[in-house]
Protein backbone atom coordinates (compact mmCIF):
# COMPACT_ATOMS: atom_id res chain seq x y z
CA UNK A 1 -17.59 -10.87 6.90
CA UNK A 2 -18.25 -12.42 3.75
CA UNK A 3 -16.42 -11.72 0.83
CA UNK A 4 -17.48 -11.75 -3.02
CA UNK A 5 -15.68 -11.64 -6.02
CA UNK A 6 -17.73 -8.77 -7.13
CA UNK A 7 -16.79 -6.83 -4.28
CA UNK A 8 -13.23 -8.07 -4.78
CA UNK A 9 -13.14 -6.58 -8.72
CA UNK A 10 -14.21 -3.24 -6.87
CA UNK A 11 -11.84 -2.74 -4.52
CA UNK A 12 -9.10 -3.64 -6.68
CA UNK A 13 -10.24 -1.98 -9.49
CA UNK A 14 -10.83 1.39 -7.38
CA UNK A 15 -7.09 0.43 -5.76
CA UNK A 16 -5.53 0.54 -9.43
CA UNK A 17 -7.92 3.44 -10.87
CA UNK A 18 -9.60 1.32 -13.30
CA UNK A 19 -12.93 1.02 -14.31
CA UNK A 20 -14.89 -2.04 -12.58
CA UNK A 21 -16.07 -3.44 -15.73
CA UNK A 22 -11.67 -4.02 -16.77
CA UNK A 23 -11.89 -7.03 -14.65
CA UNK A 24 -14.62 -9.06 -17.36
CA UNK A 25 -12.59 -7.65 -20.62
CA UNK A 26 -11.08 -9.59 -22.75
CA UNK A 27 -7.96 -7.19 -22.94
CA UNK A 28 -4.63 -8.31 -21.96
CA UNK A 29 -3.02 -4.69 -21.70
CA UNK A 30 -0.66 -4.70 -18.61
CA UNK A 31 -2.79 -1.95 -17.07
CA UNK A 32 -6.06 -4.31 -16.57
CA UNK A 33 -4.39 -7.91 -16.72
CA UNK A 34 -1.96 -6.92 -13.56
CA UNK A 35 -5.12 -5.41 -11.68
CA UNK A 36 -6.95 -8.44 -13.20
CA UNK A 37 -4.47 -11.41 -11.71
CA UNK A 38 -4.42 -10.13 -8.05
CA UNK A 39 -8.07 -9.88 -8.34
CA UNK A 40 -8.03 -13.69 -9.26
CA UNK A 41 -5.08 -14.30 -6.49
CA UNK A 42 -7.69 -12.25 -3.61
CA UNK A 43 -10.91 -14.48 -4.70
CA UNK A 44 -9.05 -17.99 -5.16
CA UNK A 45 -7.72 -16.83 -1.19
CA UNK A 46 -10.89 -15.01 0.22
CA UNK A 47 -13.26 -17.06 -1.00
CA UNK A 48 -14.50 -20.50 -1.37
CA UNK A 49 -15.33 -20.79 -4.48
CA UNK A 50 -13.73 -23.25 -7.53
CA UNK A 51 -10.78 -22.07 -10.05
CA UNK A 52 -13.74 -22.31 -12.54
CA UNK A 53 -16.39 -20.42 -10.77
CA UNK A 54 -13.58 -17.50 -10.32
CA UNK A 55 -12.95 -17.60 -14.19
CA UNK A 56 -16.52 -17.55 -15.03
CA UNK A 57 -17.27 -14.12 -12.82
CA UNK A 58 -14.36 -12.69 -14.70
CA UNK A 59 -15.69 -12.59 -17.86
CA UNK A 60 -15.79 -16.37 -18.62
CA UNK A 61 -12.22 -17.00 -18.15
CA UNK A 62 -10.55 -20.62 -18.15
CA UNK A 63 -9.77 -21.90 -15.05
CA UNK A 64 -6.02 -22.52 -15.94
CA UNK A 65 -6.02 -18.91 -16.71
CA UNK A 66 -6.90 -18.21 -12.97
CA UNK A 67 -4.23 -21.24 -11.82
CA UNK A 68 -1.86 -19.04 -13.54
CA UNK A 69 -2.62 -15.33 -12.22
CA UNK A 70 -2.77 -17.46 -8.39
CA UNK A 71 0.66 -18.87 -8.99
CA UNK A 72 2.22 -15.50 -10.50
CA UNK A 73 1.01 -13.18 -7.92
CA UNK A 74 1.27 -15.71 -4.87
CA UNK A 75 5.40 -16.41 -6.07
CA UNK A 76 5.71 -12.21 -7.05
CA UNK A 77 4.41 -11.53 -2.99
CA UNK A 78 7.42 -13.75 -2.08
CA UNK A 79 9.81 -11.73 -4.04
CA UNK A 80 8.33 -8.43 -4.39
CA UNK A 81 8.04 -6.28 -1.19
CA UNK A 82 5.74 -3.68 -2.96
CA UNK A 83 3.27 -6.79 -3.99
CA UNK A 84 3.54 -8.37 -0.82
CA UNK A 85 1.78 -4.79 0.93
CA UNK A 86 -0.71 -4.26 -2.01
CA UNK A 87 -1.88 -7.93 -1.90
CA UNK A 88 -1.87 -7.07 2.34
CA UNK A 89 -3.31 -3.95 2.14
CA UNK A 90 -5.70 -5.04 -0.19
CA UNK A 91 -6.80 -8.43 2.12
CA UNK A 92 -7.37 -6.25 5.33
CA UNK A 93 -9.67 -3.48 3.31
CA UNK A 94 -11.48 -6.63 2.21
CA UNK A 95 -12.10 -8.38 5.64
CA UNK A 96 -12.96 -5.31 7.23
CA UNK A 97 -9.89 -4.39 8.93
């Protein structure tokens, strides 16, 4: 199955309660820029596409922006149990599983 980074924002933002639209603001509230990083973190994994494609379907966002949300979330799944299963629950809704 392949996986977009639209349907990505969706899942994540339906996952967190916010609207789909949060992932292409430029807010930085906690509330959409947590959503917002594992969001980055699923695409740069799930898909094939550049760190500057990613940050352009996210509401034009530089790609050291989405080399940052990649490295926080990937090092907070090694350390955070609770991150670890949303990040893996989060993967199998998105392949299919």
């Amino acid at each position: 199955k392949i996986v977009t980074v639209e349907h990505i924002q969706k899942v994540v933002a339906d996952h967190f309660g916010i609207p789909e639209e949060a992932m292409k603001v430029k807010k930085r509230t906690s509330s959409l820029a947590f959503p917002r990083q594992i969001a980055m973190y699923l695409s740069r994994d799930l898909t094939s596409l550049s760190l500057s494609e990613i940050g352009s379907r996210f509401g034009g966002r530089d790609h050291t922006t989405v080399m940052h949300a990649c490295d926080k979330i990937g090092a907070g799944r090694d350390t955070d149990p609770e991150l670890r299963h949303i990040v893996e629950r989060l993967t199998r809704t998105l392949r299919g599983g």
